[in-house]
PDB file of N, CA and C in Angstrom:
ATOM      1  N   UNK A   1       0.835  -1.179   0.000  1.00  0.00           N
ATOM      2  CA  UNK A   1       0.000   0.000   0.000  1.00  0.00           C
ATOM      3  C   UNK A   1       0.875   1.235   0.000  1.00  0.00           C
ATOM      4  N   UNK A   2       0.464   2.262  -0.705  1.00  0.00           N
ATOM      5  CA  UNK A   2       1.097   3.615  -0.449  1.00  0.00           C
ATOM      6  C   UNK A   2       1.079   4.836   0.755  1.00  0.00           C
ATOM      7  N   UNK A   3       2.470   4.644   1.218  1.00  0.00           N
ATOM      8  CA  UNK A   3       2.377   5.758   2.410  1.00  0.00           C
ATOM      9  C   UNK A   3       2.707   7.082   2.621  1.00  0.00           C
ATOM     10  N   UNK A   4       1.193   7.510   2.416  1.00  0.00           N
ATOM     11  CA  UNK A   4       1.137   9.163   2.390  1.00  0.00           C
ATOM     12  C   UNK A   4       1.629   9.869   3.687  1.00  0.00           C
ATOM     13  N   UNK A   5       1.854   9.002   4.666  1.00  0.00           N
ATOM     14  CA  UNK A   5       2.687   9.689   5.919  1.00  0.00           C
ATOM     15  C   UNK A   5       3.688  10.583   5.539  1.00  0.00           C
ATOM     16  N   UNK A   6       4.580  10.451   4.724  1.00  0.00           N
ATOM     17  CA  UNK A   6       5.592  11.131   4.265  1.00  0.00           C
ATOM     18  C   UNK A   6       5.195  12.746   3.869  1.00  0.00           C
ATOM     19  N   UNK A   7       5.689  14.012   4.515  1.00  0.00           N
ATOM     20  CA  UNK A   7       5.070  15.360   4.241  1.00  0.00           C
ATOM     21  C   UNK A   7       5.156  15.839   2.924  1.00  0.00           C
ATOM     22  N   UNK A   8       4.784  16.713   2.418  1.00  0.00           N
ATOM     23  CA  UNK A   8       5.217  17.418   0.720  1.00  0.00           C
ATOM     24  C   UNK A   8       5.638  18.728   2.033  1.00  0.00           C
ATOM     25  N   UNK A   9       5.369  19.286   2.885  1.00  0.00           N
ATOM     26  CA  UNK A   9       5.782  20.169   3.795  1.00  0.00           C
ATOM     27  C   UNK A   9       7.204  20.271   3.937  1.00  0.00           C
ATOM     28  N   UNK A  10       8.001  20.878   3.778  1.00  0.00           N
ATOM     29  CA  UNK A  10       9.693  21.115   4.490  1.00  0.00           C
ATOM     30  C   UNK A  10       9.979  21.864   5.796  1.00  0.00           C
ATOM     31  N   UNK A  11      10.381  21.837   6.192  1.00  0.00           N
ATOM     32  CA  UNK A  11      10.954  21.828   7.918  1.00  0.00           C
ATOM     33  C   UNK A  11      10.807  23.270   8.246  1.00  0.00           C
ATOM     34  N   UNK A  12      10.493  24.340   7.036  1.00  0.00           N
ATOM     35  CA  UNK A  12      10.670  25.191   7.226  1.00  0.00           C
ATOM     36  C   UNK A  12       8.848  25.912   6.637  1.00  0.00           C
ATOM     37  N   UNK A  13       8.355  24.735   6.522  1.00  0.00           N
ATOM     38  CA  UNK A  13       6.746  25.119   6.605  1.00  0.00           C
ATOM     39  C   UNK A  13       6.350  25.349   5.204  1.00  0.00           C
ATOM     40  N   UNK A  14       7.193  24.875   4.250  1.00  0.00           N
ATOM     41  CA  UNK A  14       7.197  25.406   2.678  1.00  0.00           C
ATOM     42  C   UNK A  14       6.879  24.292   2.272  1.00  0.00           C
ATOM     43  N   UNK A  15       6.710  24.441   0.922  1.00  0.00           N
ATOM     44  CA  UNK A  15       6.173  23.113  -0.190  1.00  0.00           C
ATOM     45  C   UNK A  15       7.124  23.164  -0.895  1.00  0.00           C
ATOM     46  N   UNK A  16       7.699  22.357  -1.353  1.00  0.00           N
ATOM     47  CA  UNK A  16       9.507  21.940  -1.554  1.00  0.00           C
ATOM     48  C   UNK A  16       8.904  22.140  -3.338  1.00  0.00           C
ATOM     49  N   UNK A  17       9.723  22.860  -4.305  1.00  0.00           N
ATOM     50  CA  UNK A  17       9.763  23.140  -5.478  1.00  0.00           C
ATOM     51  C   UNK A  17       9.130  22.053  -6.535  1.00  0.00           C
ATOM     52  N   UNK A  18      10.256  20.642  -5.611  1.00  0.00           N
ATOM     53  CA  UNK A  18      10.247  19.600  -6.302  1.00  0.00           C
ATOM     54  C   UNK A  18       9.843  18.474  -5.605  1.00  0.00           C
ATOM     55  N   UNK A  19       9.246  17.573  -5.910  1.00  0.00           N
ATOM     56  CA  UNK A  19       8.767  16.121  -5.023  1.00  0.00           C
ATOM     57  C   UNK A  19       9.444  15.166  -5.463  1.00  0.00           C
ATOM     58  N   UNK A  20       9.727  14.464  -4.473  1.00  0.00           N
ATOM     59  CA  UNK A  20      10.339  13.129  -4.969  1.00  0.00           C
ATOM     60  C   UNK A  20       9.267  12.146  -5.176  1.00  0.00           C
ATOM     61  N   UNK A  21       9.618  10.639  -6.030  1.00  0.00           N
ATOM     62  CA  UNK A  21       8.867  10.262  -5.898  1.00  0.00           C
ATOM     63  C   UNK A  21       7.912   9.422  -5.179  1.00  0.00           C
ATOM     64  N   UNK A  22       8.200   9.488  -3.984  1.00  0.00           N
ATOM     65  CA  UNK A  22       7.315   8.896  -2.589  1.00  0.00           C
ATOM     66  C   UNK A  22       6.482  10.343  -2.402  1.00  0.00           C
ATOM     67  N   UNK A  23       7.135  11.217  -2.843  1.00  0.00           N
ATOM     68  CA  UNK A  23       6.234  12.610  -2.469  1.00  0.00           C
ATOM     69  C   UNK A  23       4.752  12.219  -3.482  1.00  0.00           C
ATOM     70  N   UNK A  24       5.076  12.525  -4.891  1.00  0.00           N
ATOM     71  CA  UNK A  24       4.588  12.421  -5.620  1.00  0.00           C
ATOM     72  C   UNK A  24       3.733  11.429  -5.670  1.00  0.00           C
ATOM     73  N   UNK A  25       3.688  10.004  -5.497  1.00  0.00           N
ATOM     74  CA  UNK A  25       3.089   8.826  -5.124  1.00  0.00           C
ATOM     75  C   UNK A  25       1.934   9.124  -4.623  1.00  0.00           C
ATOM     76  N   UNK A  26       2.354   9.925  -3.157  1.00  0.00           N
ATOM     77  CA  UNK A  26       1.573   9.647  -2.155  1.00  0.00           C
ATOM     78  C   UNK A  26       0.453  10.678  -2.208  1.00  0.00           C
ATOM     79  N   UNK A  27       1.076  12.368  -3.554  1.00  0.00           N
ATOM     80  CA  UNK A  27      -0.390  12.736  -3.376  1.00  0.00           C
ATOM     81  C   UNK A  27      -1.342  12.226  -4.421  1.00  0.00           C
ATOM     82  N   UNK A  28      -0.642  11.192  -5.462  1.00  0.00           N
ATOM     83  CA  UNK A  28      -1.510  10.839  -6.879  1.00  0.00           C
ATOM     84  C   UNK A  28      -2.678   9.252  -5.759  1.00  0.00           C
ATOM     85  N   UNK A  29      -1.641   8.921  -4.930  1.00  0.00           N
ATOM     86  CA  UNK A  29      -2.251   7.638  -4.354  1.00  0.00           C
ATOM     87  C   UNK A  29      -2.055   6.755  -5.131  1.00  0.00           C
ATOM     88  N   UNK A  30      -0.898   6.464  -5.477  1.00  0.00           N
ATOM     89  CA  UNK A  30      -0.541   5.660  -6.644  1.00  0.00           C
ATOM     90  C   UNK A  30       0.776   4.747  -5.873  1.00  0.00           C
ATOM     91  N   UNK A  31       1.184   3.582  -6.572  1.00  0.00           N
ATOM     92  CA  UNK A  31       2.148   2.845  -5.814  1.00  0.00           C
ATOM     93  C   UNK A  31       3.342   3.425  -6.443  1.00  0.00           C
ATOM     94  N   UNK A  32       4.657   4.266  -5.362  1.00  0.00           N
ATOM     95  CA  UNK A  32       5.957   4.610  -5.907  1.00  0.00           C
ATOM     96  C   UNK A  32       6.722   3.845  -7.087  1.00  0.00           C
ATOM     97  N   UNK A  33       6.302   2.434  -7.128  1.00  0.00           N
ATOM     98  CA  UNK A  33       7.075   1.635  -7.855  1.00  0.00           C
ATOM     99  C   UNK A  33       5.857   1.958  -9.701  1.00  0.00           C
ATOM    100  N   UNK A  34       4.604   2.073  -9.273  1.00  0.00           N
ATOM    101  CA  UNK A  34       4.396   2.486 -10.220  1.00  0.00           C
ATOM    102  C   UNK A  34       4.796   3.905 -10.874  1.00  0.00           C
ATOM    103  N   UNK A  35       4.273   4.719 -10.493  1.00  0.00           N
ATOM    104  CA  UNK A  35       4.783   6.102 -10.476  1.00  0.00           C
ATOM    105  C   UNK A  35       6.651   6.167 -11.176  1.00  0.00           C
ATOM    106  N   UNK A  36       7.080   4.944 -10.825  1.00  0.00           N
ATOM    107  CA  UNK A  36       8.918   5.253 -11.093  1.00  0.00           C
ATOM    108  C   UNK A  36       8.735   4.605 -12.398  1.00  0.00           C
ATOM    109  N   UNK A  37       7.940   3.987 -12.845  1.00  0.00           N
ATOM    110  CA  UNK A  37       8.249   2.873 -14.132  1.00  0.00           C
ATOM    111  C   UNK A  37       7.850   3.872 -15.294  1.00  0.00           C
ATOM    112  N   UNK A  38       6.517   5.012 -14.996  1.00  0.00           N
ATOM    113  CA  UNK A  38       5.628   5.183 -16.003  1.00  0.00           C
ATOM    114  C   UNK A  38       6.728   6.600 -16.521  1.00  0.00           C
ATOM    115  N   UNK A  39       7.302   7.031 -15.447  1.00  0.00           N
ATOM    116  CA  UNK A  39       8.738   7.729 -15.210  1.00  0.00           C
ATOM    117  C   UNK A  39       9.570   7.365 -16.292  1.00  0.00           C
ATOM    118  N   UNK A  40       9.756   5.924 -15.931  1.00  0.00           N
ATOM    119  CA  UNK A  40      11.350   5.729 -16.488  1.00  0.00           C
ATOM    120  C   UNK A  40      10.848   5.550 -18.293  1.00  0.00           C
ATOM    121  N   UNK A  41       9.452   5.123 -18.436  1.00  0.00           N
ATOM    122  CA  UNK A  41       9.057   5.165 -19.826  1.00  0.00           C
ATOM    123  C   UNK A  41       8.524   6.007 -20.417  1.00  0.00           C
ATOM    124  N   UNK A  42       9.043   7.460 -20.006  1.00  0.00           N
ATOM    125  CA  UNK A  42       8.502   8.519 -19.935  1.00  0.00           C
ATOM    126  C   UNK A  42       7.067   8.424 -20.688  1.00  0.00           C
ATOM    127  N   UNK A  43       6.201   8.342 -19.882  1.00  0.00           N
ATOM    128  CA  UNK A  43       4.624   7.798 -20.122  1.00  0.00           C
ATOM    129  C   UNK A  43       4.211   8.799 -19.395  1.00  0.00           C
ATOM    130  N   UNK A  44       5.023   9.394 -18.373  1.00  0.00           N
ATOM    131  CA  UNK A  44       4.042  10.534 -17.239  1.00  0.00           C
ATOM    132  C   UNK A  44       5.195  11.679 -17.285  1.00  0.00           C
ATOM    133  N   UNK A  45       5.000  13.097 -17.083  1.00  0.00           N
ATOM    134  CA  UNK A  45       5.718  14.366 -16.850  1.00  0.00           C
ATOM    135  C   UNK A  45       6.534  14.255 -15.744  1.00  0.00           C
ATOM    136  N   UNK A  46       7.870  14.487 -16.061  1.00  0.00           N
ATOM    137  CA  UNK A  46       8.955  14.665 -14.840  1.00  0.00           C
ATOM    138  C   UNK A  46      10.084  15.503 -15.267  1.00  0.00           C
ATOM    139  N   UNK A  47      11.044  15.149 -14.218  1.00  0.00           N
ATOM    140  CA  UNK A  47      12.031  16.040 -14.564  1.00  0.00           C
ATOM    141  C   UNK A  47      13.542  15.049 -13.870  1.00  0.00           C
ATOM    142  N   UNK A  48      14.468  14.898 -14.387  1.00  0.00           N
ATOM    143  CA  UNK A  48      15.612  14.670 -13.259  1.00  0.00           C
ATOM    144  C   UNK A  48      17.050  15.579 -13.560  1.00  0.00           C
ATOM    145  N   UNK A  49      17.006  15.659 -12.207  1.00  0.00           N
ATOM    146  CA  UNK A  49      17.906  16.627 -11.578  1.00  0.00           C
ATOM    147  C   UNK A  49      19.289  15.631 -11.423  1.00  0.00           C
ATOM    148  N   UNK A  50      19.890  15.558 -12.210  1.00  0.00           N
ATOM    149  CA  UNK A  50      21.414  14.503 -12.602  1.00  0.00           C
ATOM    150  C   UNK A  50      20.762  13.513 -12.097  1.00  0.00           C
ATOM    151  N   UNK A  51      20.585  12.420 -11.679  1.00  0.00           N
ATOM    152  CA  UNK A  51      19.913  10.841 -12.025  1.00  0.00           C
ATOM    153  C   UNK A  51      18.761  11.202 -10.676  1.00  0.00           C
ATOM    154  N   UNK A  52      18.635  12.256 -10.118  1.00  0.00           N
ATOM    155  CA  UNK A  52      16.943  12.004  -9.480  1.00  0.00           C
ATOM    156  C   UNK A  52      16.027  12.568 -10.025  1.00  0.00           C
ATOM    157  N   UNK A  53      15.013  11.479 -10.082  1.00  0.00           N
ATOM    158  CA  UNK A  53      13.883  11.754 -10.713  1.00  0.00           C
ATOM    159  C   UNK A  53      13.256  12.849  -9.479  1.00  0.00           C
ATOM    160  N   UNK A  54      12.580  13.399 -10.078  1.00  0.00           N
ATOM    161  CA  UNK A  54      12.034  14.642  -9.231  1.00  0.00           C
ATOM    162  C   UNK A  54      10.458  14.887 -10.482  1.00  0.00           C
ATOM    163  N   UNK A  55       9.308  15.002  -9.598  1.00  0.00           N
ATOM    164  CA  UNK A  55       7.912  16.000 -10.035  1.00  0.00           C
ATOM    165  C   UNK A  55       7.665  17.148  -9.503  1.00  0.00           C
ATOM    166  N   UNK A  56       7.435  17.881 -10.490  1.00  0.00           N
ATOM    167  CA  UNK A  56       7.309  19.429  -9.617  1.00  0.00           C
ATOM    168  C   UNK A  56       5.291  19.462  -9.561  1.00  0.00           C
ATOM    169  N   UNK A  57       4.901  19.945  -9.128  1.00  0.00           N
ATOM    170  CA  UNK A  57       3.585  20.050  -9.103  1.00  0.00           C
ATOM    171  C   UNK A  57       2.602  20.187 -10.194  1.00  0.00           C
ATOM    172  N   UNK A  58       2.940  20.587 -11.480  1.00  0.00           N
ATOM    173  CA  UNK A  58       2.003  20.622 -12.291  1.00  0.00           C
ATOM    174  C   UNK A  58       2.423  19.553 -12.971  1.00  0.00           C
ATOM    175  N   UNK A  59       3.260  18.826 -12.757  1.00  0.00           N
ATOM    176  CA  UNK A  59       3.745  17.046 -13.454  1.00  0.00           C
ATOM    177  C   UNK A  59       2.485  16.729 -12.565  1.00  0.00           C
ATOM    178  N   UNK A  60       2.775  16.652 -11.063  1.00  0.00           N
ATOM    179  CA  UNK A  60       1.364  15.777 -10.775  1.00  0.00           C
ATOM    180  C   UNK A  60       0.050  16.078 -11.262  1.00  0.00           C
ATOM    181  N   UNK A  61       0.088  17.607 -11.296  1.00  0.00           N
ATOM    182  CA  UNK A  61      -1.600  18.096 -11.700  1.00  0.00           C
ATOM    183  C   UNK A  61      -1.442  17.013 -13.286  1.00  0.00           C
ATOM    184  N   UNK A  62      -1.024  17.165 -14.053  1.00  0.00           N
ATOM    185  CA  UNK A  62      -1.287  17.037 -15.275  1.00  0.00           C
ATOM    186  C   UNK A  62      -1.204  15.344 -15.348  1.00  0.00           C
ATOM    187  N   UNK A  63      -0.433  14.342 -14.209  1.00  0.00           N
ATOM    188  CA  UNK A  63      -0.650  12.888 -14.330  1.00  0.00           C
ATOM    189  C   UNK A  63      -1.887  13.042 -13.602  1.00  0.00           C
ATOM    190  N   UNK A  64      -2.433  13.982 -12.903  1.00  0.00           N
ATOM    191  CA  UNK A  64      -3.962  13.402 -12.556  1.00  0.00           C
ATOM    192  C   UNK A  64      -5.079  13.678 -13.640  1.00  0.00           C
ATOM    193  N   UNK A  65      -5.105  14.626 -14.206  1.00  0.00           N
ATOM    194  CA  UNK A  65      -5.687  15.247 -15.403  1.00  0.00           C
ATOM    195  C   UNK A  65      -5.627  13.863 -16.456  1.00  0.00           C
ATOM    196  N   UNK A  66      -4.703  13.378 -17.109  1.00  0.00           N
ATOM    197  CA  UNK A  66      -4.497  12.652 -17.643  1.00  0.00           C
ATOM    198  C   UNK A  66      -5.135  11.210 -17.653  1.00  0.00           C
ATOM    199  N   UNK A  67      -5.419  10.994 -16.435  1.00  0.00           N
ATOM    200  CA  UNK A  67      -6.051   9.838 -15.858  1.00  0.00           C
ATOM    201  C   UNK A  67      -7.678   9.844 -16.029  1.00  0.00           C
ATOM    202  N   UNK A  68      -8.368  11.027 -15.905  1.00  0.00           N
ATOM    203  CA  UNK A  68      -9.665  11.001 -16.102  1.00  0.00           C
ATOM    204  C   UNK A  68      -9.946  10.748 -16.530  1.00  0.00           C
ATOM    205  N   UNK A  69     -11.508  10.210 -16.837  1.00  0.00           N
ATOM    206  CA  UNK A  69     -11.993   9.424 -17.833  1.00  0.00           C
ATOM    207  C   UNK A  69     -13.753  10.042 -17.628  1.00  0.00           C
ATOM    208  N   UNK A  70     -14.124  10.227 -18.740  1.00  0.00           N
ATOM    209  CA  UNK A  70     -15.547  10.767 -18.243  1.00  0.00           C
ATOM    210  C   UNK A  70     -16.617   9.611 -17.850  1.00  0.00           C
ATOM    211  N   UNK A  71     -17.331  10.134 -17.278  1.00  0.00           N
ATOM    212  CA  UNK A  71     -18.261   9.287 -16.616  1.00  0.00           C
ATOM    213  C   UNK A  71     -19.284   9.004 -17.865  1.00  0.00           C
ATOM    214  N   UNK A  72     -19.561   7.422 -17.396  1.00  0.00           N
ATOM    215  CA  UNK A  72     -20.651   6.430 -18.232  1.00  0.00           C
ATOM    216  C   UNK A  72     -21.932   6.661 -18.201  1.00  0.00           C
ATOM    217  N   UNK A  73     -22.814   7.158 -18.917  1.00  0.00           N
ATOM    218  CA  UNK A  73     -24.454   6.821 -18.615  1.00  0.00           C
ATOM    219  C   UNK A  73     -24.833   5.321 -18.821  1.00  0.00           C
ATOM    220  N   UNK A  74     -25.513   5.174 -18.233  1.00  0.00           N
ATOM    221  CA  UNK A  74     -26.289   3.426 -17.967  1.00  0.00           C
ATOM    222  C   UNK A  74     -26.965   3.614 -19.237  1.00  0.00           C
ATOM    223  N   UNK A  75     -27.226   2.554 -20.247  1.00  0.00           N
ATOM    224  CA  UNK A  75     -28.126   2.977 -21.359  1.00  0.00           C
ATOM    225  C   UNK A  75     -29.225   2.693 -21.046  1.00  0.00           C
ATOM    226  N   UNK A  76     -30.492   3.572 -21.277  1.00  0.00           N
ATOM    227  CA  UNK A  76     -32.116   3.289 -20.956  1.00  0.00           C
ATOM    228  C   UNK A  76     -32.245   1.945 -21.373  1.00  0.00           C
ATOM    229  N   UNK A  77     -33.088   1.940 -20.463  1.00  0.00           N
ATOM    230  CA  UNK A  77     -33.794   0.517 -20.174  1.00  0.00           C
ATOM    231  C   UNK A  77     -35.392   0.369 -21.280  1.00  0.00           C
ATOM    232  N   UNK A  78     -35.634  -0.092 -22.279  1.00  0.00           N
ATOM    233  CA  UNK A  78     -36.817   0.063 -22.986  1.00  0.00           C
ATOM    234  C   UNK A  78     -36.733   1.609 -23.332  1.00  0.00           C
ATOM    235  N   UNK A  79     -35.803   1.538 -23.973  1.00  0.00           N
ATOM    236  CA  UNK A  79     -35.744   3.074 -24.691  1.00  0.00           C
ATOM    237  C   UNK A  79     -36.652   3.220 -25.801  1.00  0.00           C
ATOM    238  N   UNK A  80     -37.487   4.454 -25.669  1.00  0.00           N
ATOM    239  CA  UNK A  80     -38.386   4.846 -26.804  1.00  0.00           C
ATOM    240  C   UNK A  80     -39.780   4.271 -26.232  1.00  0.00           C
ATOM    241  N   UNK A  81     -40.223   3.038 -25.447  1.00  0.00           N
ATOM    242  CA  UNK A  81     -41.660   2.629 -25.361  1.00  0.00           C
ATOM    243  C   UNK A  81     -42.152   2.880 -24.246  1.00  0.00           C
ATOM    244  N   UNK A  82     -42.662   3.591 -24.312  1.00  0.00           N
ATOM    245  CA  UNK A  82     -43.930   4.698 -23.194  1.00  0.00           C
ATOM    246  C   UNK A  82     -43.756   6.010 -23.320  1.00  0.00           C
ATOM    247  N   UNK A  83     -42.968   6.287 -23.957  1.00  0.00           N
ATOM    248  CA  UNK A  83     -42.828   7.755 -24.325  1.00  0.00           C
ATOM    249  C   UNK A  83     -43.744   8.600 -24.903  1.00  0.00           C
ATOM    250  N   UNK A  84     -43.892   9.356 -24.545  1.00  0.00           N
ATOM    251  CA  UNK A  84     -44.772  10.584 -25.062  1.00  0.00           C
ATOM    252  C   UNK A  84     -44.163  11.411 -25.446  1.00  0.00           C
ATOM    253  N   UNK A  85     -44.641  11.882 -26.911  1.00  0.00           N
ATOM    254  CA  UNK A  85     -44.617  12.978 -27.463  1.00  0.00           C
ATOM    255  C   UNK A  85     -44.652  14.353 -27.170  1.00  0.00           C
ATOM    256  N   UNK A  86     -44.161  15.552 -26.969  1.00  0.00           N
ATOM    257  CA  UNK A  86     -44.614  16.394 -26.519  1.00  0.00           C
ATOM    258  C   UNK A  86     -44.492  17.612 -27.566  1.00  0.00           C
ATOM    259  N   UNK A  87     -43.914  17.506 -29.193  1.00  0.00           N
ATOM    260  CA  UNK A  87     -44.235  18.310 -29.868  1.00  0.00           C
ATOM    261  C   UNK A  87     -45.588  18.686 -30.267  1.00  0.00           C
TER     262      UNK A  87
END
Protein backbone atom coordinates (compact mmCIF):
# COMPACT_ATOMS: atom_id res chain seq x y z
CA UNK A 1 0.00 0.00 0.00
CA UNK A 2 1.10 3.62 -0.45
CA UNK A 3 2.38 5.76 2.41
CA UNK A 4 1.14 9.16 2.39
CA UNK A 5 2.69 9.69 5.92
CA UNK A 6 5.59 11.13 4.27
CA UNK A 7 5.07 15.36 4.24
CA UNK A 8 5.22 17.42 0.72
CA UNK A 9 5.78 20.17 3.79
CA UNK A 10 9.69 21.11 4.49
CA UNK A 11 10.95 21.83 7.92
CA UNK A 12 10.67 25.19 7.23
CA UNK A 13 6.75 25.12 6.61
CA UNK A 14 7.20 25.41 2.68
CA UNK A 15 6.17 23.11 -0.19
CA UNK A 16 9.51 21.94 -1.55
CA UNK A 17 9.76 23.14 -5.48
CA UNK A 18 10.25 19.60 -6.30
CA UNK A 19 8.77 16.12 -5.02
CA UNK A 20 10.34 13.13 -4.97
CA UNK A 21 8.87 10.26 -5.90
CA UNK A 22 7.31 8.90 -2.59
CA UNK A 23 6.23 12.61 -2.47
CA UNK A 24 4.59 12.42 -5.62
CA UNK A 25 3.09 8.83 -5.12
CA UNK A 26 1.57 9.65 -2.16
CA UNK A 27 -0.39 12.74 -3.38
CA UNK A 28 -1.51 10.84 -6.88
CA UNK A 29 -2.25 7.64 -4.35
CA UNK A 30 -0.54 5.66 -6.64
CA UNK A 31 2.15 2.84 -5.81
CA UNK A 32 5.96 4.61 -5.91
CA UNK A 33 7.07 1.63 -7.85
CA UNK A 34 4.40 2.49 -10.22
CA UNK A 35 4.78 6.10 -10.48
CA UNK A 36 8.92 5.25 -11.09
CA UNK A 37 8.25 2.87 -14.13
CA UNK A 38 5.63 5.18 -16.00
CA UNK A 39 8.74 7.73 -15.21
CA UNK A 40 11.35 5.73 -16.49
CA UNK A 41 9.06 5.17 -19.83
CA UNK A 42 8.50 8.52 -19.93
CA UNK A 43 4.62 7.80 -20.12
CA UNK A 44 4.04 10.53 -17.24
CA UNK A 45 5.72 14.37 -16.85
CA UNK A 46 8.95 14.66 -14.84
CA UNK A 47 12.03 16.04 -14.56
CA UNK A 48 15.61 14.67 -13.26
CA UNK A 49 17.91 16.63 -11.58
CA UNK A 50 21.41 14.50 -12.60
CA UNK A 51 19.91 10.84 -12.03
CA UNK A 52 16.94 12.00 -9.48
CA UNK A 53 13.88 11.75 -10.71
CA UNK A 54 12.03 14.64 -9.23
CA UNK A 55 7.91 16.00 -10.03
CA UNK A 56 7.31 19.43 -9.62
CA UNK A 57 3.58 20.05 -9.10
CA UNK A 58 2.00 20.62 -12.29
CA UNK A 59 3.75 17.05 -13.45
CA UNK A 60 1.36 15.78 -10.77
CA UNK A 61 -1.60 18.10 -11.70
CA UNK A 62 -1.29 17.04 -15.28
CA UNK A 63 -0.65 12.89 -14.33
CA UNK A 64 -3.96 13.40 -12.56
CA UNK A 65 -5.69 15.25 -15.40
CA UNK A 66 -4.50 12.65 -17.64
CA UNK A 67 -6.05 9.84 -15.86
CA UNK A 68 -9.67 11.00 -16.10
CA UNK A 69 -11.99 9.42 -17.83
CA UNK A 70 -15.55 10.77 -18.24
CA UNK A 71 -18.26 9.29 -16.62
CA UNK A 72 -20.65 6.43 -18.23
CA UNK A 73 -24.45 6.82 -18.62
CA UNK A 74 -26.29 3.43 -17.97
CA UNK A 75 -28.13 2.98 -21.36
CA UNK A 76 -32.12 3.29 -20.96
CA UNK A 77 -33.79 0.52 -20.17
CA UNK A 78 -36.82 0.06 -22.99
CA UNK A 79 -35.74 3.07 -24.69
CA UNK A 80 -38.39 4.85 -26.80
CA UNK A 81 -41.66 2.63 -25.36
CA UNK A 82 -43.93 4.70 -23.19
CA UNK A 83 -42.83 7.76 -24.32
CA UNK A 84 -44.77 10.58 -25.06
CA UNK A 85 -44.62 12.98 -27.46
CA UNK A 86 -44.61 16.39 -26.52
CA UNK A 87 -44.23 18.31 -29.87
Amino acid sequence: MVDTSESVIDAKGAEPLLLTPAQAAGLLQVRESWLRRQAGQRRVPCSFVGKHLRFSHADVEQIAKAGRRPARTAPALNSGLGRRSFE
